[in-house]
Protein backbone atom coordinates (compact mmCIF):
# COMPACT_ATOMS: atom_id res chain seq x y z
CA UNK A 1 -67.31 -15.45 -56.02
CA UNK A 2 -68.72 -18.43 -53.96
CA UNK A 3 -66.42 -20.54 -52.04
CA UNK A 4 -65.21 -23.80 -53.65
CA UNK A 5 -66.90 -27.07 -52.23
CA UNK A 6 -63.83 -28.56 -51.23
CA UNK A 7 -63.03 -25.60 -49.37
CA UNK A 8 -66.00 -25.47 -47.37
CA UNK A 9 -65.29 -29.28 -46.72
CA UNK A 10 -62.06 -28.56 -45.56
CA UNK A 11 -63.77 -25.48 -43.28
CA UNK A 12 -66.08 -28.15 -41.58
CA UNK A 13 -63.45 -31.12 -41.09
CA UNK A 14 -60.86 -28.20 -39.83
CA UNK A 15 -63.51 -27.01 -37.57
CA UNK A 16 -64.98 -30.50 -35.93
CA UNK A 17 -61.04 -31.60 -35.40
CA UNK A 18 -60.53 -28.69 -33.26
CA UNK A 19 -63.29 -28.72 -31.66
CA UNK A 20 -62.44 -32.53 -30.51
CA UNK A 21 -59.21 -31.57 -29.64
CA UNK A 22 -60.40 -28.86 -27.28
CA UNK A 23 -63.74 -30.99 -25.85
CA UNK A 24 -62.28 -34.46 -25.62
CA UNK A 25 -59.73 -33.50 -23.06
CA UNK A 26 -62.08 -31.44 -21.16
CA UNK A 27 -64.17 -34.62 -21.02
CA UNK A 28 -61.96 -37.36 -19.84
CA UNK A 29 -61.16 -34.66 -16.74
CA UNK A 30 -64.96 -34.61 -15.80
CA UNK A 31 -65.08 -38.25 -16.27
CA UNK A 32 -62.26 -38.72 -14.62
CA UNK A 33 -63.16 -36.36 -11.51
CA UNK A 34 -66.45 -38.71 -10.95
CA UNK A 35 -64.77 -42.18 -10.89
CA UNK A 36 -63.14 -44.07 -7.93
CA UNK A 37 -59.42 -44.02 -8.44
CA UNK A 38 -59.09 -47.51 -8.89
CA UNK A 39 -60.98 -46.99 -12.39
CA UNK A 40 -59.11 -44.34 -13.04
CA UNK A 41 -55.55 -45.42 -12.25
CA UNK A 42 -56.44 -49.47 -12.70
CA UNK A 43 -57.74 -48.98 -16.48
CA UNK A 44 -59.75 -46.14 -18.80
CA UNK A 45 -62.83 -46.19 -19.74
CA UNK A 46 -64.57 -43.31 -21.57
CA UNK A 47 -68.16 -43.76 -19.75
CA UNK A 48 -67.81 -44.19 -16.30
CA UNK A 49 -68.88 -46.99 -14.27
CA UNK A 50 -69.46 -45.91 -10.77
CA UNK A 51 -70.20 -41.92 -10.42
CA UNK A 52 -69.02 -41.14 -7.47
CA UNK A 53 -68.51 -37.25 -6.39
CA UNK A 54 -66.02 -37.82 -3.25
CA UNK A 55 -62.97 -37.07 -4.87
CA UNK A 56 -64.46 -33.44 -4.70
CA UNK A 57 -64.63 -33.77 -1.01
CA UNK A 58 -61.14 -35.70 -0.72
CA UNK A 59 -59.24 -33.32 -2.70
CA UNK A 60 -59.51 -30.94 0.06
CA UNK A 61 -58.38 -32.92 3.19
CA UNK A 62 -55.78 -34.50 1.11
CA UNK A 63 -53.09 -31.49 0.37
CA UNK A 64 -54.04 -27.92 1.62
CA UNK A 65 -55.68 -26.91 -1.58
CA UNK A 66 -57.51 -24.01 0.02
CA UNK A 67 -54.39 -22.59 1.51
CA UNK A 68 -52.71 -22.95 -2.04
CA UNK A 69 -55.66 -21.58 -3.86
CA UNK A 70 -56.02 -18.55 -1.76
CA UNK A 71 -52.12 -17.74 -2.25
CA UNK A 72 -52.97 -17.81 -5.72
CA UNK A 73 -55.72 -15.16 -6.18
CA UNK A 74 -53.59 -12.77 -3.83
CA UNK A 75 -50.65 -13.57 -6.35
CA UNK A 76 -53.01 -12.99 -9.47
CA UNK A 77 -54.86 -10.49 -8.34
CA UNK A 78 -51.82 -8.67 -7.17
CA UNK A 79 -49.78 -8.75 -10.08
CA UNK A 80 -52.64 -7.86 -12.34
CA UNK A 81 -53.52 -4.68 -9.84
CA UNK A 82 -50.34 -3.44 -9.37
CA UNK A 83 -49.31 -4.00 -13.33
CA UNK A 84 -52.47 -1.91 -14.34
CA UNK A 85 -51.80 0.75 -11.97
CA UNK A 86 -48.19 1.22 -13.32
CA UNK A 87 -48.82 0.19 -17.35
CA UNK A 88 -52.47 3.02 -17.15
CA UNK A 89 -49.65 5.91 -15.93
CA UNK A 90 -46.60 5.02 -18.16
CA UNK A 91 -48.52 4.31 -21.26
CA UNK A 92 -50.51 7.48 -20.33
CA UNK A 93 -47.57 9.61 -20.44
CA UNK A 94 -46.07 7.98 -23.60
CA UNK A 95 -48.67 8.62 -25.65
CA UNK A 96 -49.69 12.15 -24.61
CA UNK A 97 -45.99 13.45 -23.94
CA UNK A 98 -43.52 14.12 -25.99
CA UNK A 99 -40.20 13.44 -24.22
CA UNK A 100 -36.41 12.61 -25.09
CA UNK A 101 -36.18 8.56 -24.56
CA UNK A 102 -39.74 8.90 -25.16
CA UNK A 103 -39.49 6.22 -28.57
CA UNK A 104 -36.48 4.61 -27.30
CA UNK A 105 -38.44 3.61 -24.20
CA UNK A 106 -41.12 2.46 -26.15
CA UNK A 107 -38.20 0.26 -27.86
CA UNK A 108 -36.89 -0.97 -24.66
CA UNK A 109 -40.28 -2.28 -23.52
CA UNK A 110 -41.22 -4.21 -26.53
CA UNK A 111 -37.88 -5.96 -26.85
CA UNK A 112 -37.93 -7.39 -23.45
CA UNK A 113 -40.64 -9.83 -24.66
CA UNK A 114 -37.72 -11.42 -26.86
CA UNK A 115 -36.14 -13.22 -24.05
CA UNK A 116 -37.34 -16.08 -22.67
CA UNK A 117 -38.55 -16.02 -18.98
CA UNK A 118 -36.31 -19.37 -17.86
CA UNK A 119 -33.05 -16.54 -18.65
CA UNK A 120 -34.42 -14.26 -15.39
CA UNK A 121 -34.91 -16.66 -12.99
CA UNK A 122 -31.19 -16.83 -11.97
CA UNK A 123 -30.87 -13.18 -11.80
CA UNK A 124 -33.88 -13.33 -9.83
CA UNK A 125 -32.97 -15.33 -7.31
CA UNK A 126 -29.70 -13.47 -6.56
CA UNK A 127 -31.31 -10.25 -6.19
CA UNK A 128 -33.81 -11.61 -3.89
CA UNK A 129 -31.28 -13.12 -1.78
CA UNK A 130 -29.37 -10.16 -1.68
CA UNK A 131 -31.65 -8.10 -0.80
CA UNK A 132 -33.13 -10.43 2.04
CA UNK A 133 -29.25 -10.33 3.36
CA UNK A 134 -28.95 -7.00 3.27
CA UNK A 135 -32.07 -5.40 4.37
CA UNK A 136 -33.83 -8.05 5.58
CA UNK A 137 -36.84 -7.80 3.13
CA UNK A 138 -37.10 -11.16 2.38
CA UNK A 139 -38.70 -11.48 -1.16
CA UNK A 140 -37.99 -14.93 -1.73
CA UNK A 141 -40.35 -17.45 -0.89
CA UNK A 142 -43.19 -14.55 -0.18
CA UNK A 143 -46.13 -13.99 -1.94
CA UNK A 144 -44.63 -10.09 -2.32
CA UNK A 145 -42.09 -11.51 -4.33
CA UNK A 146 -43.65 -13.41 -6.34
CA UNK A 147 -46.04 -10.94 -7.35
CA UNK A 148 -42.78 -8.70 -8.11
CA UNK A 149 -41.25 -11.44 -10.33
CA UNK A 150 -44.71 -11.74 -12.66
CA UNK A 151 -44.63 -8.05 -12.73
CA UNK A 152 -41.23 -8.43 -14.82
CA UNK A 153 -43.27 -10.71 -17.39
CA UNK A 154 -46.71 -9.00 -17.54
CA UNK A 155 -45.75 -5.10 -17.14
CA UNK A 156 -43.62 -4.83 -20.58
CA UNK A 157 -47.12 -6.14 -22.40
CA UNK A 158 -49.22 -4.04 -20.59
CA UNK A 159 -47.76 -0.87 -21.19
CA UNK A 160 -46.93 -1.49 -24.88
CA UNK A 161 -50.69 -2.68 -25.11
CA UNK A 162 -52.31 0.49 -22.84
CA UNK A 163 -49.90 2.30 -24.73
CA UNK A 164 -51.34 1.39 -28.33
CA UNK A 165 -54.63 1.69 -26.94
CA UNK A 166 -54.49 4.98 -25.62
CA UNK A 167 -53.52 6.39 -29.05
CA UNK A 168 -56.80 5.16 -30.27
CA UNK A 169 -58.60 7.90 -27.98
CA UNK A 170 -58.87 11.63 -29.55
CA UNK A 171 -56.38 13.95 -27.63
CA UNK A 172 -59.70 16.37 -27.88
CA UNK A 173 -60.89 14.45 -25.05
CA UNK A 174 -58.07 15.50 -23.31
CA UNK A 175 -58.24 18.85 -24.16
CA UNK A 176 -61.48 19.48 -23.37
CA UNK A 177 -61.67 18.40 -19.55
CA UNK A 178 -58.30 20.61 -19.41
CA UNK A 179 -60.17 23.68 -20.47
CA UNK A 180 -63.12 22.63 -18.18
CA UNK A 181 -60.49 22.71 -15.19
CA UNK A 182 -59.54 19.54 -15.05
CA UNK A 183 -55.61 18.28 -13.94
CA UNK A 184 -53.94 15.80 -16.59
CA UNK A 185 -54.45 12.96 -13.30
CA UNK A 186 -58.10 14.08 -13.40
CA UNK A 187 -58.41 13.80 -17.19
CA UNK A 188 -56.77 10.69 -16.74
CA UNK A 189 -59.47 9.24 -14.65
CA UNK A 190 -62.30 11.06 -15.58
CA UNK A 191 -62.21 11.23 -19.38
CA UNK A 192 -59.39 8.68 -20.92
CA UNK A 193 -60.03 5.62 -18.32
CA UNK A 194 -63.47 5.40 -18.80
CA UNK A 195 -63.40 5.29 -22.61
CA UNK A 196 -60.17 2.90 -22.21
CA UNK A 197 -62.26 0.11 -20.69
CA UNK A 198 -61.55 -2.38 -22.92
CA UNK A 199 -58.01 -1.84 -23.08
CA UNK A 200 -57.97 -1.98 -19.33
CA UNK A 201 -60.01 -5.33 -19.18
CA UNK A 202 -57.82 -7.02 -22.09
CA UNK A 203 -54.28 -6.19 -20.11
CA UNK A 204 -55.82 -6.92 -16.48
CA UNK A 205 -57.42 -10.20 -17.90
CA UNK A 206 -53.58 -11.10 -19.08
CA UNK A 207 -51.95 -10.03 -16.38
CA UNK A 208 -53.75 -12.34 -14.17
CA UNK A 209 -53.49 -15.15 -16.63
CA UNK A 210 -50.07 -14.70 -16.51
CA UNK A 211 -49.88 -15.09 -12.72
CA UNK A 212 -51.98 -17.82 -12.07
CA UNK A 213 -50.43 -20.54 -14.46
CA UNK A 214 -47.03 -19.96 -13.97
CA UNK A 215 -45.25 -23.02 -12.69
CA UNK A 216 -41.40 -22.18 -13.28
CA UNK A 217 -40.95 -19.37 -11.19
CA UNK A 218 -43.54 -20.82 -8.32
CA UNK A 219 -41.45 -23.72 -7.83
CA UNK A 220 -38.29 -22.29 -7.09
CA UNK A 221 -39.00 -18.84 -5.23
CA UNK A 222 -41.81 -20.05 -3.17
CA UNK A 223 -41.83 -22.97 0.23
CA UNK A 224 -44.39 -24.41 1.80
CA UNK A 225 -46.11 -21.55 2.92
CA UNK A 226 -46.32 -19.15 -0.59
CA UNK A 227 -46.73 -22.10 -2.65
CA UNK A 228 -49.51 -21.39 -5.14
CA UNK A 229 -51.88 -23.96 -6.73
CA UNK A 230 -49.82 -24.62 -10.03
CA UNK A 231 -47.15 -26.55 -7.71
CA UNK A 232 -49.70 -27.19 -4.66
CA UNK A 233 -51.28 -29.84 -7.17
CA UNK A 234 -48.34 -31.99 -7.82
CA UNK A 235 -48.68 -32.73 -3.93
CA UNK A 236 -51.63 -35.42 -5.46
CA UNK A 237 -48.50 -37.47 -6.42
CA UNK A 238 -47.05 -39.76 -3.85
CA UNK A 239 -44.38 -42.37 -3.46
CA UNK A 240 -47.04 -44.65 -4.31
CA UNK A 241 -49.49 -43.38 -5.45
CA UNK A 242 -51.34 -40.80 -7.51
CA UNK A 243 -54.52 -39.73 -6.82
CA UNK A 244 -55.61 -38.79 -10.57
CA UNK A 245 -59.55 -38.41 -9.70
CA UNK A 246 -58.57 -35.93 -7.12
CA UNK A 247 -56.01 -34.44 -9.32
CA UNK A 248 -58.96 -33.43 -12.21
CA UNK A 249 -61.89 -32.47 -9.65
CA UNK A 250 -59.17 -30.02 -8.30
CA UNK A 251 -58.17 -28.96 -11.63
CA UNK A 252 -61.86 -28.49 -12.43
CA UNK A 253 -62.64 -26.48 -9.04
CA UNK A 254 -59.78 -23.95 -9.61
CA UNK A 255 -60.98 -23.22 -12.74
CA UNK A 256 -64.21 -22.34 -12.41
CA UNK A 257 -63.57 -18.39 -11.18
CA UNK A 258 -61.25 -18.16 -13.63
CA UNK A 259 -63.46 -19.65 -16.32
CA UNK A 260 -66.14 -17.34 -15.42
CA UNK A 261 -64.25 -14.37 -15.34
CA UNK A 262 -63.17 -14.84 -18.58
CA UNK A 263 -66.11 -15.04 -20.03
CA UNK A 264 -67.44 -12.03 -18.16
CA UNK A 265 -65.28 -9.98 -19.81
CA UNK A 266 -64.52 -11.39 -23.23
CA UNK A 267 -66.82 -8.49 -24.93
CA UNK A 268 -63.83 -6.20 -23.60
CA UNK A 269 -61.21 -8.34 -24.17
CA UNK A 270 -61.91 -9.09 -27.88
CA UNK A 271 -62.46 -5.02 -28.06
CA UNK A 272 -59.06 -4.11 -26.07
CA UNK A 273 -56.96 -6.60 -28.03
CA UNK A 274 -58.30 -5.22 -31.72
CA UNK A 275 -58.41 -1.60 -30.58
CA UNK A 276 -55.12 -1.64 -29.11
CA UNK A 277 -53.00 -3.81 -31.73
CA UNK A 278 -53.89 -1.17 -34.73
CA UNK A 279 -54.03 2.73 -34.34
């Protein structure tokens, strides 16, 4: 039965205003990046007067973006290593093991995503400065812990996604490099990993996401010298000033690895997220 004309009408119209909402945005930052500031802060204008491209050069001299953008990736990269190493074993042995707990585990992990993250960052900061007191590991305001608090956010997801995923690949596989003389660690990486690439891609892909947006947690557990770009950029404000044309070539810079990362792997990502949400 064909669609009905209206319907297509309303496909089209549905279609073209998101498609504004998404590109509009993303072109008053470019504008916005290659105009002096005074045309940017002074009044707006949608086609720029005066291209200029030294607020790409300013934005570095005027806060320590490299500094902040390098804490960042070790953050991101970090928590998105470490969260894949962990969620690859645990979901491993969930789905191949039977063991008591084994469902009510599975329970636990999925409910902690029902609590908002503002409700941890209390607890957080107590345990950190306990622990600093006390063995004089000082997690707060260190990249280490900071990477430990996004682990709390993106670990749960990973291992109920890996988890879901993993049940999607025949335990024959399994079976077979056991009988060839393989170890369950050696089937892990040989056999199940490889055809789990897509899984792997989707969670590692979130778990960095994850990391490098945050602004909550950034702002209060790191200082001056974890601070990561999501609160490095506010540092564009001043008492009297704000340098907006710095603000979006910075914003636009930063983005770029992530941008192309993303769409380096989307092919996996769009495979782990459908493969691993059904079984």
């Amino acid at each position: 039965m064909p669609e009905p004309r209206w319907f297509r009408v309303l496909r089209v119209v549905g279609l073209v205003a998101l498609t504004l909402f998404t590109v509009v945005p993303l072109y008053v930052m470019v504008t916005s990046a290659l105009k002096p500031l005074g045309e940017v802060r002074d009044r707006f204008e949608w086609f720029p007067g005066n291209l200029t491209f030294e607020p790409f050069v300013d934005m570095w001299s005027t806060i320590d973006l490299a500094h902040y953008f390098l804490n960042s990736a070790i953050v991101a990269l970090g928590a998105a290593v470490v969260s894949l190493a962990i969620a690859i074993l645990a979901a491993y042995a969930v789905s191949r093991y039977r063991f008591r707990g084994r469902d009510g585990f599975r329970i636990v992990v999925l409910s902690t995503q029902m609590f908002p993250g503002i409700l941890f960052l209390l607890p957080l900061y107590l345990i950190y400065a306990t622990i600093g007191r006390y063995t004089g590991i000082e997690l707060y305001g260190s990249l280490l812990g900071l990477i430990v608090t996004y682990l709390t956010f993106s670990l749960p997801f990973a291992i109920w996604m890996m988890v879901g995923y993993f049940d999607t690949i025949p335990r024959d596989l399994d079976e077979a490099a056991l009988i060839d003389g393989a170890s369950p660690l050696g089937a892990l990486w040989r056999v199940v990993l490889p055809a789990a690439r897509p899984g792997i891609a989707a969670v590692g892909i979130y778990a960095f996401m994850t990391a490098w947006g945050e602004t909550l947690f950034a702002s209060i557990m790191t200082d001056s010298d974890s601070r990561t770009l999501a609160v490095g950029l506010r540092e564009y404000s001043t008492e009297t000033s704000v340098y907006w044309n710095e603000v979006m070539a910075a914003s636009l810079v930063v983005s770029i690895p992530v941008v192309i990362g993303f769409l380096a792997l989307q092919r996996y990502l769009a495979q782990g997220l459908t493969a691993g949400a059904v079984k």
